[in-house]
PDB file of N, CA and C in Angstrom:
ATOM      1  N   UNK A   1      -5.100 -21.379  12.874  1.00  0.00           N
ATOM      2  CA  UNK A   1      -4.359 -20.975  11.706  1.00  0.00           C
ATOM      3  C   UNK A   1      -3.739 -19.588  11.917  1.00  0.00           C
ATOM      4  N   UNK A   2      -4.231 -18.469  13.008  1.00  0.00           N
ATOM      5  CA  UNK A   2      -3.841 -17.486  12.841  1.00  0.00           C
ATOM      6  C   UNK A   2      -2.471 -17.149  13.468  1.00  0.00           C
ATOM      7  N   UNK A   3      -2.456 -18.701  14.675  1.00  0.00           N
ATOM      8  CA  UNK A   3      -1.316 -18.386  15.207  1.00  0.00           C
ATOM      9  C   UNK A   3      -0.230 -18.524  14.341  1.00  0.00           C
ATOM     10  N   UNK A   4      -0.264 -19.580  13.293  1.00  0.00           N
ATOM     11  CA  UNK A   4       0.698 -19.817  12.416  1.00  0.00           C
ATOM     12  C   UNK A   4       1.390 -18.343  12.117  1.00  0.00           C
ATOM     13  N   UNK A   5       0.588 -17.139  12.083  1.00  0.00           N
ATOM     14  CA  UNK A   5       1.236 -15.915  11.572  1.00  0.00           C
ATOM     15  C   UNK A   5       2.360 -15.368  12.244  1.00  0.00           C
ATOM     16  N   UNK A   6       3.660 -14.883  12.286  1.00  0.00           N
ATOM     17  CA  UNK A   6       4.261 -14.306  13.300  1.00  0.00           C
ATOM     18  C   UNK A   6       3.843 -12.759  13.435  1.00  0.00           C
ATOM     19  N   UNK A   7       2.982 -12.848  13.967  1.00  0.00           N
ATOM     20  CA  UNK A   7       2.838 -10.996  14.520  1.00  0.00           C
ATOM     21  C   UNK A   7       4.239 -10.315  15.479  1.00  0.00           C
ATOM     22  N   UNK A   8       5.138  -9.518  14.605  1.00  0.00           N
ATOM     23  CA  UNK A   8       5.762  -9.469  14.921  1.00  0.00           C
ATOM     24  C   UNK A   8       6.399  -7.771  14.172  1.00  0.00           C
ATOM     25  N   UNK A   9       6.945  -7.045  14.514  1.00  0.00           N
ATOM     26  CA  UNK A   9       7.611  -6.294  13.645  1.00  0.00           C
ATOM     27  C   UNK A   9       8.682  -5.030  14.045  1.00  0.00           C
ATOM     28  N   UNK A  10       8.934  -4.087  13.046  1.00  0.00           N
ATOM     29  CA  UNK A  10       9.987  -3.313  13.677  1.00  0.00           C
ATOM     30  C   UNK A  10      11.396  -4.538  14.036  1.00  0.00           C
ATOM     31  N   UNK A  11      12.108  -3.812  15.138  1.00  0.00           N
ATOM     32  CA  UNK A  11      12.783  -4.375  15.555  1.00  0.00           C
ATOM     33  C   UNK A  11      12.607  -5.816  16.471  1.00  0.00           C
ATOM     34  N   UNK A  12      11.405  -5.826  16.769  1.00  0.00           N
ATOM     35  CA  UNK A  12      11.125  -7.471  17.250  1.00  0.00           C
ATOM     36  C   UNK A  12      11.249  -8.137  15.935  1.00  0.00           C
ATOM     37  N   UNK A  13      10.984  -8.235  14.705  1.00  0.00           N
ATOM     38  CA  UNK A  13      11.078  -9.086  13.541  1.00  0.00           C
ATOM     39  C   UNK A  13      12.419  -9.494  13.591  1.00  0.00           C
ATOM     40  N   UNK A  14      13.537  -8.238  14.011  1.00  0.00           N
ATOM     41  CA  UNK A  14      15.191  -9.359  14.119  1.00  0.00           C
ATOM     42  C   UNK A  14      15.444 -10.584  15.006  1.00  0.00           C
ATOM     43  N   UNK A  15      14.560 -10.570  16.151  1.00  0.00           N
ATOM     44  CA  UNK A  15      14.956 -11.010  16.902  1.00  0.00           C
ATOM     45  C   UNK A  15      15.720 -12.767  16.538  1.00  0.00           C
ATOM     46  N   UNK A  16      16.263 -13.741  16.605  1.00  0.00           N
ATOM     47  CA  UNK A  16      16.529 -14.718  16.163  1.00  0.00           C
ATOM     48  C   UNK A  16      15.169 -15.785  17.114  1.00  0.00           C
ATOM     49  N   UNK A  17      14.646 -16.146  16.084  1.00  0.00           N
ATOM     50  CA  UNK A  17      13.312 -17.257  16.405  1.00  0.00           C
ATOM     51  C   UNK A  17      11.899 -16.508  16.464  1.00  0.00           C
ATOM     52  N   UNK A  18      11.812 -15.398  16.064  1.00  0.00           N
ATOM     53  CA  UNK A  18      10.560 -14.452  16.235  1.00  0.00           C
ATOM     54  C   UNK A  18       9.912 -14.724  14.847  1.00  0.00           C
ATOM     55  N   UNK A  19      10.705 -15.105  13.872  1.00  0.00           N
ATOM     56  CA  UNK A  19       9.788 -15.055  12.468  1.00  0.00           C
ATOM     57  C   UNK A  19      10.633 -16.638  12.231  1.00  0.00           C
ATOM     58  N   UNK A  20       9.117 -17.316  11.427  1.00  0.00           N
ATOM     59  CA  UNK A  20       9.602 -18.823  11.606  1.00  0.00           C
ATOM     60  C   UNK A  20      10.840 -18.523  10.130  1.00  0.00           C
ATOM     61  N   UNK A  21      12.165 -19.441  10.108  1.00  0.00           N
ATOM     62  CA  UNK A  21      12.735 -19.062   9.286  1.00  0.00           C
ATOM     63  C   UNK A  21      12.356 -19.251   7.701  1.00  0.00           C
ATOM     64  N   UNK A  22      11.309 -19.896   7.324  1.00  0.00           N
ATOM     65  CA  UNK A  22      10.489 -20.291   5.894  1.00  0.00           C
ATOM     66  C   UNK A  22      10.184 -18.661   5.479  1.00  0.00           C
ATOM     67  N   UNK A  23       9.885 -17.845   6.416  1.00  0.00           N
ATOM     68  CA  UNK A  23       8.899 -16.635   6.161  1.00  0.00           C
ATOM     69  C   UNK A  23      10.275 -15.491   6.158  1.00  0.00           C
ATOM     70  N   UNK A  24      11.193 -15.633   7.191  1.00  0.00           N
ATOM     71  CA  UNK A  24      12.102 -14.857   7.066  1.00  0.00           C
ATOM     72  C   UNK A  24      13.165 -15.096   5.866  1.00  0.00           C
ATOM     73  N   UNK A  25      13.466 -15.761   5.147  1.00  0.00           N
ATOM     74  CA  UNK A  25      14.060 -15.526   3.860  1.00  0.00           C
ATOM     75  C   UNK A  25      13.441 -15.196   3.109  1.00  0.00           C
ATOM     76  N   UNK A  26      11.777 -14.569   3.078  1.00  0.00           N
ATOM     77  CA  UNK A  26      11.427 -14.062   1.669  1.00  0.00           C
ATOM     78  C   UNK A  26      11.157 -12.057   2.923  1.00  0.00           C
ATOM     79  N   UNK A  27      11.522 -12.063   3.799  1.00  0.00           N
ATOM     80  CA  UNK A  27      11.349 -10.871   4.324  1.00  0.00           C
ATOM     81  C   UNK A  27      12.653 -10.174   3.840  1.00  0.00           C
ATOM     82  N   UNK A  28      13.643 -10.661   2.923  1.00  0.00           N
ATOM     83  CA  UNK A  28      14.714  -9.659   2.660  1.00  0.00           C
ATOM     84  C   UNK A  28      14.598  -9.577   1.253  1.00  0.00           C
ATOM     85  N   UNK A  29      13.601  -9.751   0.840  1.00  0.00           N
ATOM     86  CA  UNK A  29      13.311  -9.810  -1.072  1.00  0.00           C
ATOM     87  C   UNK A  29      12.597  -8.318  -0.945  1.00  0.00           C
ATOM     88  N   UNK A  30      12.856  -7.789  -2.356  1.00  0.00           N
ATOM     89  CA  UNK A  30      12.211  -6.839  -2.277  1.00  0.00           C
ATOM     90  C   UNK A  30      10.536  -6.630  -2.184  1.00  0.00           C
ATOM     91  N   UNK A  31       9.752  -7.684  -2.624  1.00  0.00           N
ATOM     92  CA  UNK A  31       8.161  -7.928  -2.772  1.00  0.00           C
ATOM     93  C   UNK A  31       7.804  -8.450  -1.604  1.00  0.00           C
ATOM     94  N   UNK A  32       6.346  -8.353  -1.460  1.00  0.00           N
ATOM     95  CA  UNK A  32       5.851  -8.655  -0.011  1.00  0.00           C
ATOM     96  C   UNK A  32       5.043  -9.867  -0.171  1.00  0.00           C
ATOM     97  N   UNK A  33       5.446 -10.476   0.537  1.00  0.00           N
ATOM     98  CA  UNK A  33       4.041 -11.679   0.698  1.00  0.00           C
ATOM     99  C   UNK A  33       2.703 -11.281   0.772  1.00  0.00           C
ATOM    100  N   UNK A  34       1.890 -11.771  -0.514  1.00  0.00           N
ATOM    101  CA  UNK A  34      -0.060 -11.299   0.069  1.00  0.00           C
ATOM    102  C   UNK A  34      -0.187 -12.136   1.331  1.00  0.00           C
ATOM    103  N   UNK A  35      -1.121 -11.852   1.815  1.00  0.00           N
ATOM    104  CA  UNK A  35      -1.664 -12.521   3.246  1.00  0.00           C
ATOM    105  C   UNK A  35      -1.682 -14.145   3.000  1.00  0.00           C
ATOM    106  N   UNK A  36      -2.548 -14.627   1.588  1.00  0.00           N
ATOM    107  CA  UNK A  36      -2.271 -15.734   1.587  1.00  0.00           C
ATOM    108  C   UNK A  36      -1.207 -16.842   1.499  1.00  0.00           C
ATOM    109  N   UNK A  37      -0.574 -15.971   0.878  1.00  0.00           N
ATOM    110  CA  UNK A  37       0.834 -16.684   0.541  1.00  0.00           C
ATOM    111  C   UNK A  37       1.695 -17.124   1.825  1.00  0.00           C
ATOM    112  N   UNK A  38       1.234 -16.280   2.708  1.00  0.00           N
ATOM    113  CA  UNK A  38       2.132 -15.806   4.384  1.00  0.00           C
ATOM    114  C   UNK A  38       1.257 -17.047   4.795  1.00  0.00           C
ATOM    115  N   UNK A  39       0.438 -17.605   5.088  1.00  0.00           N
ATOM    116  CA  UNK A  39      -0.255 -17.797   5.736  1.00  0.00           C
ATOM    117  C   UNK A  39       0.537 -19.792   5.078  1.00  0.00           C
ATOM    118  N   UNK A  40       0.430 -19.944   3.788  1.00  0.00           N
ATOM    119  CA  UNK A  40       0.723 -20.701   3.286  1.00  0.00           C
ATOM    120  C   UNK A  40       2.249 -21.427   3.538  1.00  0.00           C
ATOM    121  N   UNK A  41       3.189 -20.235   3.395  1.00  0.00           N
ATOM    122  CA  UNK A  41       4.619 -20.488   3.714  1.00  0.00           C
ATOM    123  C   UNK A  41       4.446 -20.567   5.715  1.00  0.00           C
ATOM    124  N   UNK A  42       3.711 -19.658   6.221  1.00  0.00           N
ATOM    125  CA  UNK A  42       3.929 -20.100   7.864  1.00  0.00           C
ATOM    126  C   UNK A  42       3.580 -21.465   8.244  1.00  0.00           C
ATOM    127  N   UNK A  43       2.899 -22.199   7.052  1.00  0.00           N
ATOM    128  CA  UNK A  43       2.224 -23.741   6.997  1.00  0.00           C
ATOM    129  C   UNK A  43       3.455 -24.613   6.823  1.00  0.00           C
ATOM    130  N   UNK A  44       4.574 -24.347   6.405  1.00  0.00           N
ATOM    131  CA  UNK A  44       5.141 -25.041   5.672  1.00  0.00           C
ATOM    132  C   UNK A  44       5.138 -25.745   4.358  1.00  0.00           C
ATOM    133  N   UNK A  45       3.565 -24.890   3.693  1.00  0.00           N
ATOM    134  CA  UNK A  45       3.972 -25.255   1.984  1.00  0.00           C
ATOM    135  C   UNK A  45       4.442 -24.697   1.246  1.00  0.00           C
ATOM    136  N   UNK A  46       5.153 -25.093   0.368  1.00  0.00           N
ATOM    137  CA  UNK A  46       6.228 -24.652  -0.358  1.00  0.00           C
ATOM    138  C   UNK A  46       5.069 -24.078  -2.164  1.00  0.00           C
ATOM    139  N   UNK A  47       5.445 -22.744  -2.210  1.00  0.00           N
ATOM    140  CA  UNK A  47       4.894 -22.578  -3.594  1.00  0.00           C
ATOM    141  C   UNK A  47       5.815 -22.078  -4.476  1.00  0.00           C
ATOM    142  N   UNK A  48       5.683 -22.568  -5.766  1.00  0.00           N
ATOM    143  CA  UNK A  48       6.637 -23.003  -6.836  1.00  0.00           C
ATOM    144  C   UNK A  48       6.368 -21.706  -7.505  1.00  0.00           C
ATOM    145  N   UNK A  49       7.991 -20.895  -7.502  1.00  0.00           N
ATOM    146  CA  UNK A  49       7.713 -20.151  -8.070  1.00  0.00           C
ATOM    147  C   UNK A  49       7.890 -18.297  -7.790  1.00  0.00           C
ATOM    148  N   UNK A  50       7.598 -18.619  -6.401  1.00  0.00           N
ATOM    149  CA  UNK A  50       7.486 -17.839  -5.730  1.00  0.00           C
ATOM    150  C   UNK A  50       8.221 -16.933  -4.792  1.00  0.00           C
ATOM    151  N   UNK A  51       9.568 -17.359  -5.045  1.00  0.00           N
ATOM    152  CA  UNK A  51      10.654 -16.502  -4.512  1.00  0.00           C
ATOM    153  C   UNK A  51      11.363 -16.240  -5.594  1.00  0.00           C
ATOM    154  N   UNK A  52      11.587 -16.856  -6.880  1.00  0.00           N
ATOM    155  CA  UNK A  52      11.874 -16.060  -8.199  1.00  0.00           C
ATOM    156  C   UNK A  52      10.854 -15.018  -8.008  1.00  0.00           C
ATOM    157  N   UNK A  53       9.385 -14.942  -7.764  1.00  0.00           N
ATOM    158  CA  UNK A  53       8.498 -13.847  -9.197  1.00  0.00           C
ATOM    159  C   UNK A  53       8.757 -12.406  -7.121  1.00  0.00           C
ATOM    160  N   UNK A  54       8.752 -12.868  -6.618  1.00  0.00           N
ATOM    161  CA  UNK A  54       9.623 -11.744  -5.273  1.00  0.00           C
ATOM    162  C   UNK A  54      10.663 -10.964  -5.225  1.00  0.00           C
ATOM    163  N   UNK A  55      11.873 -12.000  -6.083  1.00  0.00           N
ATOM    164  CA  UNK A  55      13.368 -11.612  -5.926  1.00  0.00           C
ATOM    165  C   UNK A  55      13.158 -10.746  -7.230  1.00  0.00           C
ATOM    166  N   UNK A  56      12.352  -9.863  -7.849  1.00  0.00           N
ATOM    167  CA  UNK A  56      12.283  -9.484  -9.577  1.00  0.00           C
ATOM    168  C   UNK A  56      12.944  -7.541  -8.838  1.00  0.00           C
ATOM    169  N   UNK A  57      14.134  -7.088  -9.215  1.00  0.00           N
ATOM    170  CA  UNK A  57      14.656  -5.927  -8.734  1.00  0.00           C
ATOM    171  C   UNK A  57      13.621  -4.823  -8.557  1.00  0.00           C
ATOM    172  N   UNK A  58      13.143  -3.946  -8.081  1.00  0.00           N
ATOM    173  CA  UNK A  58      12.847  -2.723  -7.880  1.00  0.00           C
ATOM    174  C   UNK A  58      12.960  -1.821  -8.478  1.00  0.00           C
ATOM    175  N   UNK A  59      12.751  -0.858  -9.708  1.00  0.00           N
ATOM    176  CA  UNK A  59      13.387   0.071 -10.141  1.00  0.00           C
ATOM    177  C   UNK A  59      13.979   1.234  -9.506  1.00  0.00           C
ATOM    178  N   UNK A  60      14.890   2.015  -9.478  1.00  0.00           N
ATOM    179  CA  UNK A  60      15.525   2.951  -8.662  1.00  0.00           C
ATOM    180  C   UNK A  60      14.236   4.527  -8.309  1.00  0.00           C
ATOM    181  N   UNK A  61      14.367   5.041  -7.434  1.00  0.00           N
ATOM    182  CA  UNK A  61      13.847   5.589  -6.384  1.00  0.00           C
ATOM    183  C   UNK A  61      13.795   7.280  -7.824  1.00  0.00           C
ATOM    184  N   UNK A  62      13.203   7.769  -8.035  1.00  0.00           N
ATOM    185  CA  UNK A  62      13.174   8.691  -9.192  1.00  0.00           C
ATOM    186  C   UNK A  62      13.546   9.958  -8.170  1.00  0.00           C
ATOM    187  N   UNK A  63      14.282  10.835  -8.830  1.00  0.00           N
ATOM    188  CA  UNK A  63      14.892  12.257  -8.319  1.00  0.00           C
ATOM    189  C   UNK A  63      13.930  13.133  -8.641  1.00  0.00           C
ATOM    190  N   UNK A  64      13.045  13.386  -9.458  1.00  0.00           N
ATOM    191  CA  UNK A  64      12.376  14.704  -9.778  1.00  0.00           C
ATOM    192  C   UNK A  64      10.700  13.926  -9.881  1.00  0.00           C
ATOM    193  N   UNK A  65       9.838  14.776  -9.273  1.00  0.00           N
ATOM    194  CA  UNK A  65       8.466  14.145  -9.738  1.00  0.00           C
ATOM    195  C   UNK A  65       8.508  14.276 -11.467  1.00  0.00           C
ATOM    196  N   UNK A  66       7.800  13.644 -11.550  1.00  0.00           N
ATOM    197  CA  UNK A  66       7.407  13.888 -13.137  1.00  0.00           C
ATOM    198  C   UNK A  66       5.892  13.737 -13.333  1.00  0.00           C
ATOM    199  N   UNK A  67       5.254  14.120 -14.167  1.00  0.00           N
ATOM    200  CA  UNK A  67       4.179  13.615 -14.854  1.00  0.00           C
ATOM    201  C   UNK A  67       3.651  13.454 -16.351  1.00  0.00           C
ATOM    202  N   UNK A  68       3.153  12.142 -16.376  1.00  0.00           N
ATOM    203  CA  UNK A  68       3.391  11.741 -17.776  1.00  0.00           C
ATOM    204  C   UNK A  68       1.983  11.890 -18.265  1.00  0.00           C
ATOM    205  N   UNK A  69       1.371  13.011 -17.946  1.00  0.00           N
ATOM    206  CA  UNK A  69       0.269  14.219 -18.558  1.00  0.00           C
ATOM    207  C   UNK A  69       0.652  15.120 -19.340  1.00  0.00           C
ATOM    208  N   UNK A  70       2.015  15.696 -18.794  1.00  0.00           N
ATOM    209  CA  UNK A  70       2.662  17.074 -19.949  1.00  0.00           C
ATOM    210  C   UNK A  70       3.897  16.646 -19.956  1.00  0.00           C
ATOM    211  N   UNK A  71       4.214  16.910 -21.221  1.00  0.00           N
ATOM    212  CA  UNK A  71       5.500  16.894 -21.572  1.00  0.00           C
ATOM    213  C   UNK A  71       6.969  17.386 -20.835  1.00  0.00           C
ATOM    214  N   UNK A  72       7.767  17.301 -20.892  1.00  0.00           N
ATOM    215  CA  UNK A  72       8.709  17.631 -19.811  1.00  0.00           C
ATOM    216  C   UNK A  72       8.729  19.305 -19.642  1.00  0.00           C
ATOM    217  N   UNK A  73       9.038  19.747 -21.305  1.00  0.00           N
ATOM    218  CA  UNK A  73       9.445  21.200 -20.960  1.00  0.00           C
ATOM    219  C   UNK A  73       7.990  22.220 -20.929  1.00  0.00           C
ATOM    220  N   UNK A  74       7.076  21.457 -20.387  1.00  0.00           N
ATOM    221  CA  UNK A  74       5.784  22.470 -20.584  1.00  0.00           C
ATOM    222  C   UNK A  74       4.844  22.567 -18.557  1.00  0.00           C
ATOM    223  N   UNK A  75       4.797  23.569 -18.414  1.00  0.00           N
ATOM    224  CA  UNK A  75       5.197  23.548 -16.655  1.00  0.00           C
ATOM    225  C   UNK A  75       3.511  22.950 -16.616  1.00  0.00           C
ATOM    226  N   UNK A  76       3.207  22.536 -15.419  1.00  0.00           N
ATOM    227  CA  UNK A  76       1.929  22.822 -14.980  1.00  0.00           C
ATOM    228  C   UNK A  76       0.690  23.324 -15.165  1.00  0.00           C
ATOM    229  N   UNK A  77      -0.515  23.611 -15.783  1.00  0.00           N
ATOM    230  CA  UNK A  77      -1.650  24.941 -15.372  1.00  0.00           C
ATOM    231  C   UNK A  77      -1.858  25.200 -14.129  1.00  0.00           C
ATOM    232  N   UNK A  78      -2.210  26.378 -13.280  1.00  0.00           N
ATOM    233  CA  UNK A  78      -2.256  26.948 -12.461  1.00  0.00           C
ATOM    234  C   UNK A  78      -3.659  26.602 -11.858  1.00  0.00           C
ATOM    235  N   UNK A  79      -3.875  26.606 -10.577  1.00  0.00           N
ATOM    236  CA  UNK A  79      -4.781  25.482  -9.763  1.00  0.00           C
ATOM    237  C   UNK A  79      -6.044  26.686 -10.098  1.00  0.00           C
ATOM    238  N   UNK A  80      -7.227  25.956 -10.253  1.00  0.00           N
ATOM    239  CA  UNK A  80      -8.756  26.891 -11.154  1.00  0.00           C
ATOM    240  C   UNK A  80      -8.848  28.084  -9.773  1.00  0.00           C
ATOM    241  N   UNK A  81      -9.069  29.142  -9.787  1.00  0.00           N
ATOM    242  CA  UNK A  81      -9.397  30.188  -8.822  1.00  0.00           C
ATOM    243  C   UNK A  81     -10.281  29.663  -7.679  1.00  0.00           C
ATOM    244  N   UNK A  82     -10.522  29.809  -6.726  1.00  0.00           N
ATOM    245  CA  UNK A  82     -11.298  29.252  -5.343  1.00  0.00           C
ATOM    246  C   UNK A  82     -12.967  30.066  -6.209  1.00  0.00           C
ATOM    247  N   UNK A  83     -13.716  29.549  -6.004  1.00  0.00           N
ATOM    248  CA  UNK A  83     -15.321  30.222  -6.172  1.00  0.00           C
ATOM    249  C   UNK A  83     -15.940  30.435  -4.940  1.00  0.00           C
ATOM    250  N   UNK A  84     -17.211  30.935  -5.338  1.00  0.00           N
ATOM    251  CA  UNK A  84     -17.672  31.084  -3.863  1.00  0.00           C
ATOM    252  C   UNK A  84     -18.592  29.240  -3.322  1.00  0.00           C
ATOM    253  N   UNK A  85     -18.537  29.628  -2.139  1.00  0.00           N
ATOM    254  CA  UNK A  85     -19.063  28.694  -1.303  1.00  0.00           C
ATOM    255  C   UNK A  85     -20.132  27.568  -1.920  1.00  0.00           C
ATOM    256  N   UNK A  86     -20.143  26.119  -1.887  1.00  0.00           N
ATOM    257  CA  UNK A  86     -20.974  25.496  -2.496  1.00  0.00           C
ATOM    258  C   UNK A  86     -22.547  25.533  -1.628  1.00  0.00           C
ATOM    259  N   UNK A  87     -23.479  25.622  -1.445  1.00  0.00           N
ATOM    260  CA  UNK A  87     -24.757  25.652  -0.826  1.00  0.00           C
ATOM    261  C   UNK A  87     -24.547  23.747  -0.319  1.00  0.00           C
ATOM    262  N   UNK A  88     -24.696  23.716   1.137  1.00  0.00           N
ATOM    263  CA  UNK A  88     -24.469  22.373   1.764  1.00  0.00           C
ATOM    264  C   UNK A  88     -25.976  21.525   1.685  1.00  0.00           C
ATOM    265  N   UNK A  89     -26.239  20.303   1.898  1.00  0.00           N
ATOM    266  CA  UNK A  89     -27.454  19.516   1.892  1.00  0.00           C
ATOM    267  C   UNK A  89     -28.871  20.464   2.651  1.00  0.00           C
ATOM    268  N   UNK A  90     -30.019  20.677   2.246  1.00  0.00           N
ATOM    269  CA  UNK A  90     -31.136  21.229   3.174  1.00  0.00           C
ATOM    270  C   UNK A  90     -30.733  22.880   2.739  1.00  0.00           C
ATOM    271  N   UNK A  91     -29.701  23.475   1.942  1.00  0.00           N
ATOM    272  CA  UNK A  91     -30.199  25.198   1.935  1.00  0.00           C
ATOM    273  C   UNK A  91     -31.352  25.347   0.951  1.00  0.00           C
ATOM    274  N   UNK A  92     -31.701  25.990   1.552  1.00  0.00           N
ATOM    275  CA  UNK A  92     -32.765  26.964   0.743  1.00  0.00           C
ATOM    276  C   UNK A  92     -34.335  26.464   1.397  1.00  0.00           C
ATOM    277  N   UNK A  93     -34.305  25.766   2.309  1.00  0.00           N
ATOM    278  CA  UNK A  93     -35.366  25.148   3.139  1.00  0.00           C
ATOM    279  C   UNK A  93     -35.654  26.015   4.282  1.00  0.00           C
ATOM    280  N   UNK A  94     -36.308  26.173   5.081  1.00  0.00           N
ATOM    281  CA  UNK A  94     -36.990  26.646   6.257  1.00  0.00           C
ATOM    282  C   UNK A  94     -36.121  25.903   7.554  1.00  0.00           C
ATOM    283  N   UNK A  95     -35.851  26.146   8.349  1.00  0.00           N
ATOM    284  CA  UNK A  95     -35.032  25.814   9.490  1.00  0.00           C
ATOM    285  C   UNK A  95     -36.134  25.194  10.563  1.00  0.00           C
ATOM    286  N   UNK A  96     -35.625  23.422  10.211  1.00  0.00           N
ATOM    287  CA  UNK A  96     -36.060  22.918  11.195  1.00  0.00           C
ATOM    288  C   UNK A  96     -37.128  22.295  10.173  1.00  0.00           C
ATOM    289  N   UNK A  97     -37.236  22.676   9.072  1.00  0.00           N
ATOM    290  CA  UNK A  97     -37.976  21.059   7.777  1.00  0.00           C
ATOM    291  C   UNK A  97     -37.498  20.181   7.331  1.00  0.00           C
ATOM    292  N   UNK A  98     -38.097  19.245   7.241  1.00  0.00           N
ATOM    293  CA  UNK A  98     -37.689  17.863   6.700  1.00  0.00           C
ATOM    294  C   UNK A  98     -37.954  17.659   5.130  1.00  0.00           C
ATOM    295  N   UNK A  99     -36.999  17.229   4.130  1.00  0.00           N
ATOM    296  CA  UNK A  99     -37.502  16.797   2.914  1.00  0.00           C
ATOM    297  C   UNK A  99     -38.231  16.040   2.844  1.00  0.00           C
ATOM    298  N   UNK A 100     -39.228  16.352   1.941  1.00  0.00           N
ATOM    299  CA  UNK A 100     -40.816  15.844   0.916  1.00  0.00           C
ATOM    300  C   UNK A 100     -40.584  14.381   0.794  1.00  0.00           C
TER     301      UNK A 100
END
């Protein structure tokens, strides 16, 4: 079954006959095949449905981060001051004891 997969990618994926053609018309949709689905279409079964709920547009690529925590015109809080050092697993023990 695994060969059914085309391991293939980058510029080997153009090649003509490298991706069986069932699998290469849903490689120009914007959504990705889950593993099963791949595995299903490299079978030759057909699932209903499934290159409509693929072909559904992308929304456009956003220009400014945003975050929808604060309001637009209210900036950031400022990252909490560094503290001192946290004490790591075993301080405050004798060097070279084992926990109780």
């Amino acid at each position: 079954m695994l060969n059914e997969i085309p391991w293939v990618g980058g510029s080997d994926a153009e090649r003509p006959g490298a991706v069986p053609p069932a699998v290469a018309a849903f490689d120009a949709l914007p959504g990705e095949l889950r593993d099963h689905e791949l595995l299903r279409v490299s079978a030759g079964e057909e699932i209903p449905g499934l290159a409509e709920e693929l072909a559904v547009p992308l929304p456009p690529p956003r220009k400014e981060r945003r975050s929808v925590l604060l309001p637009d015109d209210q900036p950031p809080p400022p990252p909490p001051p560094a503290g001192p050092p946290r004490p790591g697993p075993g301080a405050g023990r004798p060097k070279g004891s084992r926990p109780t």
